[in-house]
N, C-alpha and C. Protein backbone atom coordinates (compact mmCIF):
# COMPACT_ATOMS: atom_id res chain seq x y z
N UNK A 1 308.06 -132.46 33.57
CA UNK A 1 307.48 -131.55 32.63
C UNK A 1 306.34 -130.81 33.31
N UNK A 2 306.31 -129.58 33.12
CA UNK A 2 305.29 -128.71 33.29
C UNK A 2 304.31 -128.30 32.21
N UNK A 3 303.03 -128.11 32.17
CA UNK A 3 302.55 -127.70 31.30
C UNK A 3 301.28 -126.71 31.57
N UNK A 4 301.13 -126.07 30.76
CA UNK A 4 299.96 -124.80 31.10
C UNK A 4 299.56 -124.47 29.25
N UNK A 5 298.58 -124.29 29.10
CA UNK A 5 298.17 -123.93 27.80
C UNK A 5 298.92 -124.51 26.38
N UNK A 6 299.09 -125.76 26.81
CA UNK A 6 299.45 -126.77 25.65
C UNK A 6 301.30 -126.49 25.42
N UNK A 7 301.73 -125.39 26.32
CA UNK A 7 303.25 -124.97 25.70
C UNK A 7 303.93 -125.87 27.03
N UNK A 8 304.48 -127.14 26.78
CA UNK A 8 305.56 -127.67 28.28
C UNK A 8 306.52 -127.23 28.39
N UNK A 9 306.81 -127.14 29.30
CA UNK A 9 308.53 -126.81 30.17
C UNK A 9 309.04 -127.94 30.58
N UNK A 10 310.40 -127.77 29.90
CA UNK A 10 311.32 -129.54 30.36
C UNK A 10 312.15 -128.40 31.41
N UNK A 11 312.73 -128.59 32.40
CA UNK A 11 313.88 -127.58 32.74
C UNK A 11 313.77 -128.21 34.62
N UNK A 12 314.93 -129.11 34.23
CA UNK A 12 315.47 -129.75 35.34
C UNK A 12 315.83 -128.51 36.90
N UNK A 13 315.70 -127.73 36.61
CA UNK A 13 316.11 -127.10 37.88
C UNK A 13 315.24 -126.70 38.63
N UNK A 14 314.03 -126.41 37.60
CA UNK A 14 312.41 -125.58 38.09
C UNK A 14 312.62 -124.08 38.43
N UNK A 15 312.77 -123.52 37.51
CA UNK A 15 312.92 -122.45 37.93
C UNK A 15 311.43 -121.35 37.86
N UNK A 16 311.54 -120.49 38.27
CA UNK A 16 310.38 -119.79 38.57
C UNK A 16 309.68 -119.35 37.61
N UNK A 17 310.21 -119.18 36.72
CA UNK A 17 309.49 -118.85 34.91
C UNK A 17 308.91 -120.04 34.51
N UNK A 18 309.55 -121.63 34.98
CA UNK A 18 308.19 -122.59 34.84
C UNK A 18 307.31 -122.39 35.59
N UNK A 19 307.17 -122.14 36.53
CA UNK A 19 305.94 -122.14 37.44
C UNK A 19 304.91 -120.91 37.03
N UNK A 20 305.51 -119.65 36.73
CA UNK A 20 304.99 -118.75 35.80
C UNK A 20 303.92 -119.35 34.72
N UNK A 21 304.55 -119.87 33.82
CA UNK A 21 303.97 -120.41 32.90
C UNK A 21 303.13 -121.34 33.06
N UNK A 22 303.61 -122.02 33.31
CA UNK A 22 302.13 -123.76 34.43
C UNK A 22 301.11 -122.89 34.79
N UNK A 23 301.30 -121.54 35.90
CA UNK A 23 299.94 -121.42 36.29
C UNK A 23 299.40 -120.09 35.63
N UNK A 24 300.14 -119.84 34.96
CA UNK A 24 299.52 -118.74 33.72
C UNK A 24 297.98 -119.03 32.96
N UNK A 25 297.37 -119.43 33.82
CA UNK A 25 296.00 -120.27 32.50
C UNK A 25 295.03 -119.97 33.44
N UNK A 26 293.82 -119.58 33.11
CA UNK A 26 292.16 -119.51 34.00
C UNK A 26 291.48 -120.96 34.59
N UNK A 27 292.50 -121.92 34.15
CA UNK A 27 291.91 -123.29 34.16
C UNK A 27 293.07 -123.49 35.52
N UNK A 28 292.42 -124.66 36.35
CA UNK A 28 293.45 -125.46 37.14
C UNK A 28 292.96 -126.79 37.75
N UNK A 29 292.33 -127.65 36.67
CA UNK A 29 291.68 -128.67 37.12
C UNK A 29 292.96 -129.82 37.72
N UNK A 30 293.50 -130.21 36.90
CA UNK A 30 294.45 -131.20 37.27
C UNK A 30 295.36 -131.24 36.59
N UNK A 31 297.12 -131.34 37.42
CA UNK A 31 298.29 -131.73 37.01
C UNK A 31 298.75 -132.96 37.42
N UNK A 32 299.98 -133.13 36.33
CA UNK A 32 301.33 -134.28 36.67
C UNK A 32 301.93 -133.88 37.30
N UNK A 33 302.98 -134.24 37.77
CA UNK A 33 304.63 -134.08 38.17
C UNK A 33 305.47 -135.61 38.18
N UNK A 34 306.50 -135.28 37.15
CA UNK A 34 307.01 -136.66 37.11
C UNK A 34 308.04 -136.67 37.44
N UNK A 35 309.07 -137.75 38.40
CA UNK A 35 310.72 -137.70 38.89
C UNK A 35 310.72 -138.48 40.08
N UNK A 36 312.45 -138.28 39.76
CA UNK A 36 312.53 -139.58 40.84
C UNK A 36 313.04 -138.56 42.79
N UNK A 37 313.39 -137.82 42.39
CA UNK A 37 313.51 -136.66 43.73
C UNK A 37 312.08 -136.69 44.50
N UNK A 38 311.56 -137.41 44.93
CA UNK A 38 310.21 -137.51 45.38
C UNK A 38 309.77 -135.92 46.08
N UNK A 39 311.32 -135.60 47.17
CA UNK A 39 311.07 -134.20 47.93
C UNK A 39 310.64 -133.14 47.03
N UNK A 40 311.67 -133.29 45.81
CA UNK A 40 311.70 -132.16 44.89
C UNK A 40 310.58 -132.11 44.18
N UNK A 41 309.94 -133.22 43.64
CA UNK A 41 308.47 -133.02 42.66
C UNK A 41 307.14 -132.90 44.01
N UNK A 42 307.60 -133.38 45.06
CA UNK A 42 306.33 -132.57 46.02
C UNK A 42 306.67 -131.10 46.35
N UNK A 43 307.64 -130.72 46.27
CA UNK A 43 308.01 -129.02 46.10
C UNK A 43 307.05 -128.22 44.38
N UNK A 44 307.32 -129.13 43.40
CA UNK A 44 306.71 -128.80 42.71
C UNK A 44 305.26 -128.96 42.41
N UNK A 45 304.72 -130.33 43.13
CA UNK A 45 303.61 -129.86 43.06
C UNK A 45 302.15 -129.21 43.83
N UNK A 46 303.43 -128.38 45.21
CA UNK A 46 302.69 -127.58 46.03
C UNK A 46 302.12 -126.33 44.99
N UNK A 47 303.31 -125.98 44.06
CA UNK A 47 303.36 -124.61 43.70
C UNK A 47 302.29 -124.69 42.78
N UNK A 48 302.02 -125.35 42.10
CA UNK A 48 300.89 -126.14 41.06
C UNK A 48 299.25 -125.46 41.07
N UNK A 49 298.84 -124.41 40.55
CA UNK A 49 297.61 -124.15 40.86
C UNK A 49 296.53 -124.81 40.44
N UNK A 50 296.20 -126.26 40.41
CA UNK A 50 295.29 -126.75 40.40
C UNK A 50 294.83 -127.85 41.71
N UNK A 51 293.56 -127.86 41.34
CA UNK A 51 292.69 -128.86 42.52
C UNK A 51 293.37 -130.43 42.58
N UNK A 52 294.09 -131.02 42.17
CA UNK A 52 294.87 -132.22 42.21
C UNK A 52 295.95 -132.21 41.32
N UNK A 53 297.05 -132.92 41.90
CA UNK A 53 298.26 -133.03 41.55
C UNK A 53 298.82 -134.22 41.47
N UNK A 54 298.80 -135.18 40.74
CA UNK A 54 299.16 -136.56 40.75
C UNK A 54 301.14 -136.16 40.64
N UNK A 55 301.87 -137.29 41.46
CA UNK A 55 303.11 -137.58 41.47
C UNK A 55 303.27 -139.05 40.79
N UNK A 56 303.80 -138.70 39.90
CA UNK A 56 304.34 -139.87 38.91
C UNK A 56 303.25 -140.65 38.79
N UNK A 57 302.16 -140.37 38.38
CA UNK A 57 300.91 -141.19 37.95
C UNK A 57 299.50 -140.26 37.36
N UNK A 58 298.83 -140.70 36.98
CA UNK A 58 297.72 -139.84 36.25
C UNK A 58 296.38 -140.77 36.74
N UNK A 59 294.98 -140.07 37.11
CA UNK A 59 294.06 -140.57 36.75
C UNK A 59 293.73 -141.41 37.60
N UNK A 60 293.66 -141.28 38.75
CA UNK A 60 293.79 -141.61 40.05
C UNK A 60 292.51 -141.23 40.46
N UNK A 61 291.25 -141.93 41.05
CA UNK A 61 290.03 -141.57 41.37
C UNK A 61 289.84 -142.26 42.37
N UNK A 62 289.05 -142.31 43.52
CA UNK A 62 288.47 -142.89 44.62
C UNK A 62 287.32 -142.41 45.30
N UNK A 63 286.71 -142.68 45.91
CA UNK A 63 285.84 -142.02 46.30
C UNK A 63 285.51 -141.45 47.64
N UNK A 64 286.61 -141.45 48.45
CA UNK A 64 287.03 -141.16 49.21
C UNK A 64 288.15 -140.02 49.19
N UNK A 65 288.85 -139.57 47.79
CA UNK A 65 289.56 -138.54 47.83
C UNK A 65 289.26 -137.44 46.97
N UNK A 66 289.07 -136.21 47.28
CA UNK A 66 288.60 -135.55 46.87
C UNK A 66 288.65 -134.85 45.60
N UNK A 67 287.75 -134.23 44.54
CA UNK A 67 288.32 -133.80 43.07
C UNK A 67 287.70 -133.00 42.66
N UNK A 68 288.24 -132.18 42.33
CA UNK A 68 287.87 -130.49 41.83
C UNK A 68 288.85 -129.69 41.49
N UNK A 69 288.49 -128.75 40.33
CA UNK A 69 289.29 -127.93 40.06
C UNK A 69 289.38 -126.43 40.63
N UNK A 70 290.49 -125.81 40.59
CA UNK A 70 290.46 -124.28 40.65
C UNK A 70 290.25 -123.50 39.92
N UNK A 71 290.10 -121.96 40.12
CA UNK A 71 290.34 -120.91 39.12
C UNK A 71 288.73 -121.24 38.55
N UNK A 72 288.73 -121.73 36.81
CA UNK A 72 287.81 -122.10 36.29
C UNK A 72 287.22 -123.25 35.74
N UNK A 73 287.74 -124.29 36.53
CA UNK A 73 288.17 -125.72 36.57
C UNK A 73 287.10 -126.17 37.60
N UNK A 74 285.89 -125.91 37.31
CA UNK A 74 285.14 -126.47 38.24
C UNK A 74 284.28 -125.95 39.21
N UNK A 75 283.10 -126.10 39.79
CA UNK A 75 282.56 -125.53 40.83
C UNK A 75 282.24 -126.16 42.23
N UNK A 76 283.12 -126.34 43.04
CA UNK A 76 283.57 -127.38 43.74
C UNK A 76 284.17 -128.86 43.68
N UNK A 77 283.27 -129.33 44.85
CA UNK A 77 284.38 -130.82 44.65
C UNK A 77 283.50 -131.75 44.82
N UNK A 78 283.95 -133.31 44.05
CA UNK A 78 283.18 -134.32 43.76
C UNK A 78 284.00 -135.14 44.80
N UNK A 79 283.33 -136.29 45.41
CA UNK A 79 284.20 -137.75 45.90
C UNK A 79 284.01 -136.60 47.59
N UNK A 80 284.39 -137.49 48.48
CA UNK A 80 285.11 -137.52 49.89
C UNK A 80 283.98 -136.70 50.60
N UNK A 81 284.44 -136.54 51.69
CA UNK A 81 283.33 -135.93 52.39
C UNK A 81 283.32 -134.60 52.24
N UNK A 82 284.22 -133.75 51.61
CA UNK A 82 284.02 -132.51 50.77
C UNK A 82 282.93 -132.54 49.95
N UNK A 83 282.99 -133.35 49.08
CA UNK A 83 281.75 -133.70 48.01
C UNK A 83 281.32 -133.71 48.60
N UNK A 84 280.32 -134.74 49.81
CA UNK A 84 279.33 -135.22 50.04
C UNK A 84 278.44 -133.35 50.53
N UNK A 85 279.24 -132.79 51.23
CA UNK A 85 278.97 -131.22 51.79
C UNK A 85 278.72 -130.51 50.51
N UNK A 86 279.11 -130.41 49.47
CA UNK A 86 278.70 -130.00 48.59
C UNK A 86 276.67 -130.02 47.97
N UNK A 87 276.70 -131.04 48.22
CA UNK A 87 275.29 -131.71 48.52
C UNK A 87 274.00 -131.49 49.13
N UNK A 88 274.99 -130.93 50.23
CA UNK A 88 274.27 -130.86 52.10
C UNK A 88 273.74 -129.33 52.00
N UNK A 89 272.89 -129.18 52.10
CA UNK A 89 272.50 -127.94 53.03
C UNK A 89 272.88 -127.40 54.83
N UNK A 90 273.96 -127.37 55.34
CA UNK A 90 274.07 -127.74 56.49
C UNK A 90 273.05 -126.51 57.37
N UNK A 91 272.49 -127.07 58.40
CA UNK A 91 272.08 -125.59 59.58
C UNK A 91 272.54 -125.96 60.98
N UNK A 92 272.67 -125.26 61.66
CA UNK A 92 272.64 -125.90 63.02
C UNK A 92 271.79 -124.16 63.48
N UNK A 93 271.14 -125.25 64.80
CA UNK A 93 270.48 -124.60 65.71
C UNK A 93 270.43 -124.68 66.54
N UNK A 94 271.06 -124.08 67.76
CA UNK A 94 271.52 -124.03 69.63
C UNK A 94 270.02 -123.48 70.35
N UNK A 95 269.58 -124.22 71.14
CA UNK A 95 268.39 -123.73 71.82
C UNK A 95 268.68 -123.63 73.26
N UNK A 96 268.26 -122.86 73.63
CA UNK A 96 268.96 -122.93 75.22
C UNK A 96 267.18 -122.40 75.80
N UNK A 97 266.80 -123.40 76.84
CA UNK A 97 265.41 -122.96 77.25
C UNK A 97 265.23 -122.05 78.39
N UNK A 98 264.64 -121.59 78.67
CA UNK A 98 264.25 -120.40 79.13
C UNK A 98 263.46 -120.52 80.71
N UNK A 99 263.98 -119.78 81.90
CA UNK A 99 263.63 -120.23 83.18
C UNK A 99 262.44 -119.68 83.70
C-alpha cells in the first residue's frame, strides 16, 4: 500500500499514478512499503519522497541511523553522524607559514 494525504493505493503492479499520488503531498517525513518481492518493494521505496522508508516494518529508531524528513517534513536530521553535524558549527583553517 501506498499512501499520500490519507487516500491509499492497493495496486499490485505499481504503476506510476501510485507513485504520483504517494508523493503528491508538501510533507515527506516517513513511509512503509510492505511485500514479499523484497527487489520489488526496494524499487518502490527508492521512488518514495520521504526522509525514511521502512520495508515491511514501521518505527524503527537508533541512534546511529539517521531521521528526517523532506519537502516540509522537517529541518534536517536527528540520530547518526548527520545529526550530530547538524549541531556542529564546522570551520577549517589551512595555514601555511611564511619564509
Amino acid at each position: 500500500m501506498i499512501s499520500a494525504n490519507e487516500s491509499p493505493v492497493r495496486d499490485p503492479s505499481i504503476k506510476d499514478d501510485a507513485f504520483t499520488r504517494a508523493n503528491d503531498t508538501s510533507y515527506g517525513l516517513a513511509a512503509s512499503v510492505w511485500g514479499r518481492d523484497l527487489n520489488q518493494v526496494q524499487r518502490v521505496a527508492e521512488r518514495l519522497e520521504a526522509g525514511t522508508v521502512w520495508i515491511n516494518h514501521v518505527h524503527v529508531f537508533a541512534p546511529d541511523i539517521a531521521f528526517g524528513g523532506h519537502k516540509q517534513s522537517g529541518m534536517g536530521i536527528e540520530n547518526s553522524l548527520h545529526g550530530h553535524a547538524e549541531y556542529s558549527n564546522m570551520k577549517t583553517i589551512m595555514r601555511k607559514a611564511m619564509a
